[in-house]
C-alpha atoms as a PDB file:
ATOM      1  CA  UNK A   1      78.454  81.668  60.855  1.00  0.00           C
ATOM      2  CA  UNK A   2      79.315  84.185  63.461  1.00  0.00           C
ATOM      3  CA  UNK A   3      79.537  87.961  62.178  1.00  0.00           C
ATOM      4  CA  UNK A   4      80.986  90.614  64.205  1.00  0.00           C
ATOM      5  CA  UNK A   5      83.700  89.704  67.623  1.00  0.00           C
ATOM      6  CA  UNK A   6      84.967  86.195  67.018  1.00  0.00           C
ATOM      7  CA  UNK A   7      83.981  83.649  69.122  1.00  0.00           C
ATOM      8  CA  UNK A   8      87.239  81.751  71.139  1.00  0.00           C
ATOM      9  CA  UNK A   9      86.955  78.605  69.523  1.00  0.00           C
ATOM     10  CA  UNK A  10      86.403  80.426  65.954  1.00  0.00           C
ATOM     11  CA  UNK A  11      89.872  81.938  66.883  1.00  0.00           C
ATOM     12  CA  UNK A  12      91.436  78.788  67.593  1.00  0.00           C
ATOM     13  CA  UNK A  13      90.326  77.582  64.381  1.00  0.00           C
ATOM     14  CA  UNK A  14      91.049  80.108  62.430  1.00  0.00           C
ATOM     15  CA  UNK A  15      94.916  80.621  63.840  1.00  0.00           C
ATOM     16  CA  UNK A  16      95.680  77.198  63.156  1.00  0.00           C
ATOM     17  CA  UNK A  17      94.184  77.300  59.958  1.00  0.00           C
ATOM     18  CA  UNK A  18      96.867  80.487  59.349  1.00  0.00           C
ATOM     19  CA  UNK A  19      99.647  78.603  60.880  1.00  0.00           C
ATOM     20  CA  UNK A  20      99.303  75.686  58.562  1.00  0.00           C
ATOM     21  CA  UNK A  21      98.711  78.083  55.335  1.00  0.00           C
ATOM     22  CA  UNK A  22     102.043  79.789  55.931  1.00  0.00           C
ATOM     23  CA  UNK A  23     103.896  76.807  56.630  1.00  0.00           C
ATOM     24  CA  UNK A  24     102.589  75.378  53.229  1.00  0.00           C
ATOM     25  CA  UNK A  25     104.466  79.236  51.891  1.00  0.00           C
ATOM     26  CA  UNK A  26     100.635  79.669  50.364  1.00  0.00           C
ATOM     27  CA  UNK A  27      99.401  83.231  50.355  1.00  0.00           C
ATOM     28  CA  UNK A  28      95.590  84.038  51.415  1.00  0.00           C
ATOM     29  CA  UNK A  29      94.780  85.009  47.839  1.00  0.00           C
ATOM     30  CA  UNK A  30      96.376  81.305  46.687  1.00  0.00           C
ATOM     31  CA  UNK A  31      94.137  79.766  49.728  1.00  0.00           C
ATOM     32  CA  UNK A  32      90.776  81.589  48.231  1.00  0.00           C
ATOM     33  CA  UNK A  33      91.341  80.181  45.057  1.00  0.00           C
ATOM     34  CA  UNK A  34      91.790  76.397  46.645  1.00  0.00           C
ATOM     35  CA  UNK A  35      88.185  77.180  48.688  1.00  0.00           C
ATOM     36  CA  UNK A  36      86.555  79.149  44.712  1.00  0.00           C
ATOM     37  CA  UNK A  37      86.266  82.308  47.439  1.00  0.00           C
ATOM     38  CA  UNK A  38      87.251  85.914  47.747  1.00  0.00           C
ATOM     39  CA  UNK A  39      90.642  86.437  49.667  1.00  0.00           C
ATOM     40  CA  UNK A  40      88.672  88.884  52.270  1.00  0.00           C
ATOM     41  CA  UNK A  41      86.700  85.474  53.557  1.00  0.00           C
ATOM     42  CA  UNK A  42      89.623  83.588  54.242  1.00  0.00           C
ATOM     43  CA  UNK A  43      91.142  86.439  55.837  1.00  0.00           C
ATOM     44  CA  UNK A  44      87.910  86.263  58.133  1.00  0.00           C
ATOM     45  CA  UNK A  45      87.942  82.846  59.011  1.00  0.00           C
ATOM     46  CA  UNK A  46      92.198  83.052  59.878  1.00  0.00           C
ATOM     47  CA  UNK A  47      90.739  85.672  62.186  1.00  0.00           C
ATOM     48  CA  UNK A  48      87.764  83.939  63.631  1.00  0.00           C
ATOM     49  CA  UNK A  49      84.780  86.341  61.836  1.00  0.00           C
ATOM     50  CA  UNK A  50      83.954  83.689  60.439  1.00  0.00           C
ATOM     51  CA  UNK A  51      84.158  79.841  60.786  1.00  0.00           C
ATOM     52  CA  UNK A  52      85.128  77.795  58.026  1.00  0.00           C
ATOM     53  CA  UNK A  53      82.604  75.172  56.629  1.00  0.00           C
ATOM     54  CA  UNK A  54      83.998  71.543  57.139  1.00  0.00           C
ATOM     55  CA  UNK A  55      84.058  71.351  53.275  1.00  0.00           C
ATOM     56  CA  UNK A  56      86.149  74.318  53.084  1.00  0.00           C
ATOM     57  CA  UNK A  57      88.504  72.989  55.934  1.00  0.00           C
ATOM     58  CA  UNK A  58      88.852  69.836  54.289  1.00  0.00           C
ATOM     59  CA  UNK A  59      90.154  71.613  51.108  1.00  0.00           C
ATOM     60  CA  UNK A  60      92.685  74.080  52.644  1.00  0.00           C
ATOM     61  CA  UNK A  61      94.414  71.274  54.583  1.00  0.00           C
ATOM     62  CA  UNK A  62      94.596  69.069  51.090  1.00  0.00           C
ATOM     63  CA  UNK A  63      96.262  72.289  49.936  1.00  0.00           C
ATOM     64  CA  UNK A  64      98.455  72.883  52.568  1.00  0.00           C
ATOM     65  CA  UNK A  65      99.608  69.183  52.716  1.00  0.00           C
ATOM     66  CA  UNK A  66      98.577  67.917  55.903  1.00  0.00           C
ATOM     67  CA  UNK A  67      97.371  64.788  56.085  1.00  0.00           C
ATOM     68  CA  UNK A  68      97.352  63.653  59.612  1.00  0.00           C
ATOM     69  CA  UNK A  69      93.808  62.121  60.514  1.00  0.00           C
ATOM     70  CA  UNK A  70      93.851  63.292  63.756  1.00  0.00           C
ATOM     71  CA  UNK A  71      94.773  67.111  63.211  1.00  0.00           C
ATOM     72  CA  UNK A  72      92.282  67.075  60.380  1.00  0.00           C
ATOM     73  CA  UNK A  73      89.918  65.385  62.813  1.00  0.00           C
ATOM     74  CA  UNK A  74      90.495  68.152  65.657  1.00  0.00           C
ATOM     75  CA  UNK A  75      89.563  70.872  62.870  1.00  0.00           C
ATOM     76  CA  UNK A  76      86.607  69.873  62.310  1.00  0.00           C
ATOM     77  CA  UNK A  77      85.315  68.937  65.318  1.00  0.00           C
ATOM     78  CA  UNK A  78      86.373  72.595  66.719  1.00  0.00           C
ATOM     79  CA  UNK A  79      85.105  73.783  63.596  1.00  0.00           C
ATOM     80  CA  UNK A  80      81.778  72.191  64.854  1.00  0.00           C
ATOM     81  CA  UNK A  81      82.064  73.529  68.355  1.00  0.00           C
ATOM     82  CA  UNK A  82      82.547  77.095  67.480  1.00  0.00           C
ATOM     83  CA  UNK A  83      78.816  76.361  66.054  1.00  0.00           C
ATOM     84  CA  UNK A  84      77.388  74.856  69.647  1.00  0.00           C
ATOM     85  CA  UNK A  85      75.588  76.976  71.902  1.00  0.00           C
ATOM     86  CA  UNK A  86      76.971  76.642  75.430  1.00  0.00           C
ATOM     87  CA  UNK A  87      75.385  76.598  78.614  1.00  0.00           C
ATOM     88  CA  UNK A  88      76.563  79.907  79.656  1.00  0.00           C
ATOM     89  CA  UNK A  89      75.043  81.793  76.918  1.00  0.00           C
ATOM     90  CA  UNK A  90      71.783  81.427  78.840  1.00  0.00           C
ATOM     91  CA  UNK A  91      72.915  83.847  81.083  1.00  0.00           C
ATOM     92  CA  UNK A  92      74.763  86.078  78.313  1.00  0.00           C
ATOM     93  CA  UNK A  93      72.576  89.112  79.409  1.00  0.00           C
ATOM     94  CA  UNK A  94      74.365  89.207  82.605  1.00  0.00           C
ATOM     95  CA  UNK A  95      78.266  88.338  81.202  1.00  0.00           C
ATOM     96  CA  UNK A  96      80.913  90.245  80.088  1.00  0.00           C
ATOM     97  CA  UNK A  97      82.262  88.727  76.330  1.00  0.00           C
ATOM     98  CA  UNK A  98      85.408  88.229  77.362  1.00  0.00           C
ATOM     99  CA  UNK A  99      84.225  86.523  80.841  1.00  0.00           C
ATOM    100  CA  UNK A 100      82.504  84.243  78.057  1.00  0.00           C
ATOM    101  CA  UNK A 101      85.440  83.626  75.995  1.00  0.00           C
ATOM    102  CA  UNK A 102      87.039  82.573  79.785  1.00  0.00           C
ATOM    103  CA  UNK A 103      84.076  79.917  80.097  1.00  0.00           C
ATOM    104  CA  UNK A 104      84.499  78.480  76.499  1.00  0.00           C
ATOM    105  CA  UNK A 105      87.950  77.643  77.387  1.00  0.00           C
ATOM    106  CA  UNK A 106      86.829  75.998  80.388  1.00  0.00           C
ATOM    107  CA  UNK A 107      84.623  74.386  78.374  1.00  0.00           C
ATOM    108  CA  UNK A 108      86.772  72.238  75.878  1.00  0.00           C
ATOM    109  CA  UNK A 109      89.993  71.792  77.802  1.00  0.00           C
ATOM    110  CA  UNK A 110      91.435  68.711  78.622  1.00  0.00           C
ATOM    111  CA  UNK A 111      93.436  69.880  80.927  1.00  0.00           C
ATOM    112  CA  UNK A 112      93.089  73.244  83.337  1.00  0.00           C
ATOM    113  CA  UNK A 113      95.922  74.714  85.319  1.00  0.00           C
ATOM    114  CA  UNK A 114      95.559  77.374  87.646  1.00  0.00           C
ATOM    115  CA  UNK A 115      97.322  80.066  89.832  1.00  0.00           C
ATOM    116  CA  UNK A 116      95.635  81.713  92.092  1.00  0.00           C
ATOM    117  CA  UNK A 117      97.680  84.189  94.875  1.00  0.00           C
ATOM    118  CA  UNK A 118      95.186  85.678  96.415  1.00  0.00           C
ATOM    119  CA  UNK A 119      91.645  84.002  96.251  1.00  0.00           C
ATOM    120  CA  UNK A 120      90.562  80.855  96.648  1.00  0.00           C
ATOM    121  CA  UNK A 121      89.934  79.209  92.850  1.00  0.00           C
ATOM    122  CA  UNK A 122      86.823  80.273  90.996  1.00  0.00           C
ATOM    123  CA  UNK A 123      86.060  76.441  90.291  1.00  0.00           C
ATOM    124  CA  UNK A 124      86.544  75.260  93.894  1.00  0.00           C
ATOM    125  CA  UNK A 125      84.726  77.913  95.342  1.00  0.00           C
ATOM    126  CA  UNK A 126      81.637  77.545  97.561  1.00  0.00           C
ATOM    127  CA  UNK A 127      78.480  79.395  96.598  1.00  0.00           C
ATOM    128  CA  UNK A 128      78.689  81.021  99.866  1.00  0.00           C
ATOM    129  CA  UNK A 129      82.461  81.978  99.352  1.00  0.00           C
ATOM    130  CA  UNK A 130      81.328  83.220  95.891  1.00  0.00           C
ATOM    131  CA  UNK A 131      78.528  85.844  96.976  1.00  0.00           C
ATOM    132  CA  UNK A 132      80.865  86.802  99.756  1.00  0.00           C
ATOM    133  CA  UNK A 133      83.904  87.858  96.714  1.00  0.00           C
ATOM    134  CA  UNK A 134      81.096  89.057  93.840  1.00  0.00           C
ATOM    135  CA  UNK A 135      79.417  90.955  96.867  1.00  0.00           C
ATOM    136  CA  UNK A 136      82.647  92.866  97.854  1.00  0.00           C
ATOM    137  CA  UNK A 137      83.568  93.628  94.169  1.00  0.00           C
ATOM    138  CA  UNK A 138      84.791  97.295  94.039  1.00  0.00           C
ATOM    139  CA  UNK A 139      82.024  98.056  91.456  1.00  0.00           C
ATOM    140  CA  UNK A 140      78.591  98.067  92.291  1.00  0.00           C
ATOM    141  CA  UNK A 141      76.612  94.765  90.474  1.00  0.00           C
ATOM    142  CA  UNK A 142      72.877  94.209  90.919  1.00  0.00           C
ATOM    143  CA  UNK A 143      72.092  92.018  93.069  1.00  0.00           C
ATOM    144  CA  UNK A 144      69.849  90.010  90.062  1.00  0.00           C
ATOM    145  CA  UNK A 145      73.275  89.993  87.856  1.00  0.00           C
ATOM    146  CA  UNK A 146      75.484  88.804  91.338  1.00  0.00           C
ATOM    147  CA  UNK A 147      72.752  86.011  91.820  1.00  0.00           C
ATOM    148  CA  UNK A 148      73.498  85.058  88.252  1.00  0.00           C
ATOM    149  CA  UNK A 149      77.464  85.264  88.298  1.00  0.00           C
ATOM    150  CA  UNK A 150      77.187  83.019  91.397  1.00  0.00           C
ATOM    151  CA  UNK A 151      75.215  80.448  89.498  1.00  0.00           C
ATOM    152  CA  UNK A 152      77.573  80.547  86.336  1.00  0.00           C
ATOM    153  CA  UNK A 153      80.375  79.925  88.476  1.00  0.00           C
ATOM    154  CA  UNK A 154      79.094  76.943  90.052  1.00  0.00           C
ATOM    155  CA  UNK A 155      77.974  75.875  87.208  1.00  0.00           C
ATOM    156  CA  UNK A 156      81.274  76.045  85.759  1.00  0.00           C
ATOM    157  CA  UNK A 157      82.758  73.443  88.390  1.00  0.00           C
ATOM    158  CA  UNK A 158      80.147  71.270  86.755  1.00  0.00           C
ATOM    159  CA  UNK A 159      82.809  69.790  84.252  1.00  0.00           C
ATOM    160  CA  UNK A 160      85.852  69.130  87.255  1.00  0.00           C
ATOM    161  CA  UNK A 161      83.012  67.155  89.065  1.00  0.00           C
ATOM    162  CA  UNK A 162      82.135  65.114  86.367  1.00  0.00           C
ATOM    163  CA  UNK A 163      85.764  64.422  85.692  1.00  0.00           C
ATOM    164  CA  UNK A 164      85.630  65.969  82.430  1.00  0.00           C
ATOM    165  CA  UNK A 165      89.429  67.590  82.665  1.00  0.00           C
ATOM    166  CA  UNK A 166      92.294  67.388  84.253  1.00  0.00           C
ATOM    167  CA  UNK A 167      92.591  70.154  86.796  1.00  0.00           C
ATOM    168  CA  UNK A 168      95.567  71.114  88.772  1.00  0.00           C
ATOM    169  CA  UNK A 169      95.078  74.570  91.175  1.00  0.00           C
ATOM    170  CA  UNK A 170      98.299  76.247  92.931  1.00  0.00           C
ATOM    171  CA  UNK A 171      97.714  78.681  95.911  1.00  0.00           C
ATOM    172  CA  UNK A 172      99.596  80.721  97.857  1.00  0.00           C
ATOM    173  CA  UNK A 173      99.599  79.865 101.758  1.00  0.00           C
ATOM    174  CA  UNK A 174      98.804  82.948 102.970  1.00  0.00           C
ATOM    175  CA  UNK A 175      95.459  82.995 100.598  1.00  0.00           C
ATOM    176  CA  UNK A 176      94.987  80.531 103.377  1.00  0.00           C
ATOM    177  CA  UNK A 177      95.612  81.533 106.508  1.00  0.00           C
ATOM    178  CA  UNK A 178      94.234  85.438 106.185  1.00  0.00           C
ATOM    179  CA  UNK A 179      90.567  84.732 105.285  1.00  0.00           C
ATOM    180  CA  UNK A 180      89.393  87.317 102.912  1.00  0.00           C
ATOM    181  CA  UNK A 181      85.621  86.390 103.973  1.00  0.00           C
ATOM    182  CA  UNK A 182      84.346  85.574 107.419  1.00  0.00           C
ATOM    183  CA  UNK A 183      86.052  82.872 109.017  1.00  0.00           C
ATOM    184  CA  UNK A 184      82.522  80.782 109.202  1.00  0.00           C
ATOM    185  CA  UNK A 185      82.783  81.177 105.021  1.00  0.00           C
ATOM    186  CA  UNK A 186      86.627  80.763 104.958  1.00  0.00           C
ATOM    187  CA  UNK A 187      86.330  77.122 106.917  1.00  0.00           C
ATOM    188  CA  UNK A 188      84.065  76.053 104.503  1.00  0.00           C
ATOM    189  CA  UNK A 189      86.233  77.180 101.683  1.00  0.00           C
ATOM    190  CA  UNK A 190      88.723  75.163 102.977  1.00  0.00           C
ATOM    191  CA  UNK A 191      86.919  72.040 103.832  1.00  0.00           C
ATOM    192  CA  UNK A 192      85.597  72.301  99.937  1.00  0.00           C
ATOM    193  CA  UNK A 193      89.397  72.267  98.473  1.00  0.00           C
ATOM    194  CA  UNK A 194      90.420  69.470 100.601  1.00  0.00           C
ATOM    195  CA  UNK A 195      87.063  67.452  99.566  1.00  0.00           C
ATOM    196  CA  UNK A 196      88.137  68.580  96.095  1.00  0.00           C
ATOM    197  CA  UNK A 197      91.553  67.189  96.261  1.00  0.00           C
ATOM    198  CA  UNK A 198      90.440  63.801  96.717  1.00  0.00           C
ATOM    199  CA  UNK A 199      89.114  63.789  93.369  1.00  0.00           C
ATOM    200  CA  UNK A 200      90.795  61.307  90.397  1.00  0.00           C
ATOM    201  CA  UNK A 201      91.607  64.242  88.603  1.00  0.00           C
ATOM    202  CA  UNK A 202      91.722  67.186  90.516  1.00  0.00           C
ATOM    203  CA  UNK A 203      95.538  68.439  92.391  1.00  0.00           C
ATOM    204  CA  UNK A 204      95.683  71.131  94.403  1.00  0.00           C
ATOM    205  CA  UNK A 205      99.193  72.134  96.198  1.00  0.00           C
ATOM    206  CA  UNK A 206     100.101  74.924  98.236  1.00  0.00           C
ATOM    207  CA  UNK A 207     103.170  77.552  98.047  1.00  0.00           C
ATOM    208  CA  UNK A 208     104.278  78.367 101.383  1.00  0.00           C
ATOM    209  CA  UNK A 209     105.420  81.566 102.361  1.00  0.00           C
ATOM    210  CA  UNK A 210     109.031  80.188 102.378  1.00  0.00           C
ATOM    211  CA  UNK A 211     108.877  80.361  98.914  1.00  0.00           C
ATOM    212  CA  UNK A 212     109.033  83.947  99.420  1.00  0.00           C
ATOM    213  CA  UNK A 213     109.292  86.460  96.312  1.00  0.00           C
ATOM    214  CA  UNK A 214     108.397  83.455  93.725  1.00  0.00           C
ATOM    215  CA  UNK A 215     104.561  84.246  95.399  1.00  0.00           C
ATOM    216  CA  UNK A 216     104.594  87.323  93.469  1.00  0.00           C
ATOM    217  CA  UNK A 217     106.090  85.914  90.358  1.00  0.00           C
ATOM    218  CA  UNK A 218     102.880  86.193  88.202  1.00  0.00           C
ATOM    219  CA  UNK A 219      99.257  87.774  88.943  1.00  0.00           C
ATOM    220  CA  UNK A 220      96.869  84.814  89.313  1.00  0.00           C
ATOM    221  CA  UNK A 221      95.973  82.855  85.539  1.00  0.00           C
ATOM    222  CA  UNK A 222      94.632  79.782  84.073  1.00  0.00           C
ATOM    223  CA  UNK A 223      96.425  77.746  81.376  1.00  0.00           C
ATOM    224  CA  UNK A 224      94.311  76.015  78.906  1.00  0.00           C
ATOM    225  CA  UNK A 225      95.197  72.339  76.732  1.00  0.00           C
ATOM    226  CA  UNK A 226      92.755  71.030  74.305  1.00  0.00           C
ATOM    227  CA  UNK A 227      94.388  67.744  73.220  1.00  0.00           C
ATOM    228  CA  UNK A 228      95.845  64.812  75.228  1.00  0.00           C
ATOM    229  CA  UNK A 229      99.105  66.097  76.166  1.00  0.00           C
ATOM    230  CA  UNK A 230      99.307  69.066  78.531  1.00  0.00           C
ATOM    231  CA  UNK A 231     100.774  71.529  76.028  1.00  0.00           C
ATOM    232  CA  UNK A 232      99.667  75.263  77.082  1.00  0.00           C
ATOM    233  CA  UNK A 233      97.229  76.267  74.342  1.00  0.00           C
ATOM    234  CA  UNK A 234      95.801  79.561  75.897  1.00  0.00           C
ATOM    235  CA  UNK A 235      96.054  81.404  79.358  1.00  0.00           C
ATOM    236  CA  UNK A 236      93.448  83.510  80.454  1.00  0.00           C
ATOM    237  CA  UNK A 237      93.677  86.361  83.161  1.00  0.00           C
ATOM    238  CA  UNK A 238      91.323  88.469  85.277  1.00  0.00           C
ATOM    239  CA  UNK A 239      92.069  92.133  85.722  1.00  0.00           C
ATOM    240  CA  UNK A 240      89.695  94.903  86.785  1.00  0.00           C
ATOM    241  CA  UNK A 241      88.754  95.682  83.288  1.00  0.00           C
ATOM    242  CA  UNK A 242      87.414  92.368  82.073  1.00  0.00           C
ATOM    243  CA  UNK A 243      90.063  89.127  81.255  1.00  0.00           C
ATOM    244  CA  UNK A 244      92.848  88.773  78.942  1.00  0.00           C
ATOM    245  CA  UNK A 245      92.906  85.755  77.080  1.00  0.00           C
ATOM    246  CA  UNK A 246      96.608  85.485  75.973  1.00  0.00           C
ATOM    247  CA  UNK A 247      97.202  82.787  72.532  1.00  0.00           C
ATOM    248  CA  UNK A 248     100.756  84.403  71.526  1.00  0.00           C
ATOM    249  CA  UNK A 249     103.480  81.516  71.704  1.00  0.00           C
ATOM    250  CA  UNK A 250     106.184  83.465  73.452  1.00  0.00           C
ATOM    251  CA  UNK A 251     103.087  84.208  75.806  1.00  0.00           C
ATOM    252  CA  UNK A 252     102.215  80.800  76.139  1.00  0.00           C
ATOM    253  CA  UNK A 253     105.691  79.955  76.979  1.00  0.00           C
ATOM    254  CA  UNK A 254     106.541  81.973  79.265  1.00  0.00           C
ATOM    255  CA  UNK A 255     103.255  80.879  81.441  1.00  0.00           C
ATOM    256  CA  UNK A 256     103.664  77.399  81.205  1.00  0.00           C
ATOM    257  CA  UNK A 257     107.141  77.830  82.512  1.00  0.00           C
ATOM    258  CA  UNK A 258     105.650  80.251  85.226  1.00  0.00           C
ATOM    259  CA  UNK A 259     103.364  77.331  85.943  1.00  0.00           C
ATOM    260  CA  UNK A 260     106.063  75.058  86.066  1.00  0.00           C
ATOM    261  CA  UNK A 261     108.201  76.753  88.274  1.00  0.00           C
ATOM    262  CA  UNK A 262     105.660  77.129  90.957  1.00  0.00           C
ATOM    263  CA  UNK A 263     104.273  73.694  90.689  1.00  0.00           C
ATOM    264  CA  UNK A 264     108.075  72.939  91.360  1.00  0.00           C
ATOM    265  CA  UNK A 265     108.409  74.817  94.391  1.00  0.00           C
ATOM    266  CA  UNK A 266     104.874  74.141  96.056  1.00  0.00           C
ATOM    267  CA  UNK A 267     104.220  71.472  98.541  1.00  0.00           C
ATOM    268  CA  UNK A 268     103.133  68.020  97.557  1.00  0.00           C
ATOM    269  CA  UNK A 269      99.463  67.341  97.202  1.00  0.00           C
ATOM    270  CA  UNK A 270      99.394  65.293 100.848  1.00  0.00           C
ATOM    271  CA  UNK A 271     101.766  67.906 102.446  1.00  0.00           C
ATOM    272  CA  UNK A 272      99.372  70.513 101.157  1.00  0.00           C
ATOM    273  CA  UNK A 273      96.462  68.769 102.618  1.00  0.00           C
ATOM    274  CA  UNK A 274      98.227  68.428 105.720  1.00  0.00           C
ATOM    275  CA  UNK A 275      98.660  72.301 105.915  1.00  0.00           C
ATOM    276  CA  UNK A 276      95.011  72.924 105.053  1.00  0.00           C
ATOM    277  CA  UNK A 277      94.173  70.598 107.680  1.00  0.00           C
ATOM    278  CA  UNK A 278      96.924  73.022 109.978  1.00  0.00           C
ATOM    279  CA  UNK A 279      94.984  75.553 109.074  1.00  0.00           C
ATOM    280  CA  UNK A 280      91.373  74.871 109.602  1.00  0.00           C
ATOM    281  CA  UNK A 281      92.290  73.737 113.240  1.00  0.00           C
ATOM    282  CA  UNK A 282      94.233  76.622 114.096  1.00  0.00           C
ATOM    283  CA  UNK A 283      90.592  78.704 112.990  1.00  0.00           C
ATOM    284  CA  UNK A 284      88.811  76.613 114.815  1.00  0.00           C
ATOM    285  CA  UNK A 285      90.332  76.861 118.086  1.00  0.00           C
ATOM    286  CA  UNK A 286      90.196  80.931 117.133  1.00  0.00           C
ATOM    287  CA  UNK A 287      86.587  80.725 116.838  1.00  0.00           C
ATOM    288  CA  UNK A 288      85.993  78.416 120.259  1.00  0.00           C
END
């Protein structure tokens, strides 16, 4: 069981655990009795200290009256997630937690949606766009722990190739046409999203700068599902202190209806390609 910051699954777990409790009007002390427990360890597995036993899961949602095979099912298999060991934890030494948490998501989501206003996505990038953006971070990092973030990210682009979710990626147009890295780099980058965009389950679209002020709507995020519909279950953003993982409802409203809205207003997948394809002429003939 893991002791000390809770894990993001463990969260999960423990939140809906909470959510179905109080629905059922049962207090924590009433749930420790159903589970033959002290009320201080169900008030560490609600907050993700702890992760419940399957046994123990099995009991609280006979108590709380739900029934449903496949939200019991979805318990326990999260409840055996929070358990697995992730790739990325091999290069723990070298990761912030909360760059971590940002992974797991990654991890179990079924479907990805992303924002991204400035930079190009951090699962479509290129290894050499990566270095490049690492390499010009306004805080000094090793060149041992850069090599490292560059591998985790491509290794986090691992689970779009192999079709494992669904992952639409919105980006501004002038991300596009004012290369942040060398233009050599930037081409690449560019090349990579359109190959990427051929993929089953991969969309990318682009929101031109006619769009105007909706560009600078919302800093860039990532909206997590974990089930078969597309319901926002977490967003996750990067700031210069680490990333916020956001699992509020009103929060999680109001970013899927962020997403919504510029998803709305962007160009269609082929007219976006067709832009890219603009684009990476027009540097082209710059560079000739």
């Amino acid at each position: 069981m893991p002791v000390g910051r809770p894990t993001v699954r463990s969260r999960r777990l423990g939140a809906a655990l909470k959510t179905y409790r109080l629905a059922a009007k049962m207090d924590q002390v009433q749930a420790a009795e159903v589970i033959a427990a002290h009320q201080t360890r169900v008030s560490r597995i609600e907050t993700g200290h702890v992760s419940a036993r399957p046994l123990e899961i099995r009991a609280m949602l006979d108590a709380y009256g739900v029934h449903d095979p496949e939200v019991r099912q979805k318990l326990e298999d999260l409840c055996r997630q929070s358990k697995r060991r992730g790739w990325w934890l091999e290069h723990a030494a070298h990761l912030r937690a909360d760059y971590l948490d940002h992974i797991a998501l990654e991890d179990d989501a079924t479907y990805i949606r992303e924002w991204q206003p400035v930079m190009m996505p951090g699962l479509l990038q290129t290894p050499a766009y990566a270095e490049a953006v690492i390499a010009a971070s306004p805080h000094y990092i090793e060149p041992e722990r850069a090599a490292h973030l560059v591998k985790v990210r491509m290794g986090r682009q691992v689970k779009i190739e192999e079709g494992g979710a669904s992952y639409t990626a919105i980006l501004w147009e002038a991300a596009l046409t004012q290369p942040l890295v060398s233009v050599e780099i930037h081409r690449e980058q560019l090349s990579a999203i359109l190959e990427a965009g051929k993929r089953k389950n991969v969309t990318v679209q682009v929101l031109p700068v006619s769009a105007g002020v909706l560009a600078g709507y919302s800093c860039a995020f990532s909206a997590f599902s974990f089930d078969d519909e597309p319901v926002v279950e977490a967003v996750a953003m990067d700031n210069l202190r680490g990333t916020s993982v956001l699992e509020g409802a009103e929060d999680l409203a109001a970013y899927a209806s962020a997403f919504d809205l510029l998803r709305s207003s962007a160009l269609t997948p082929d007219a976006s390609a067709k832009l890219i394809r603009g684009v990476l002429r027009t540097l082209k003939e710059d560079t000739s």
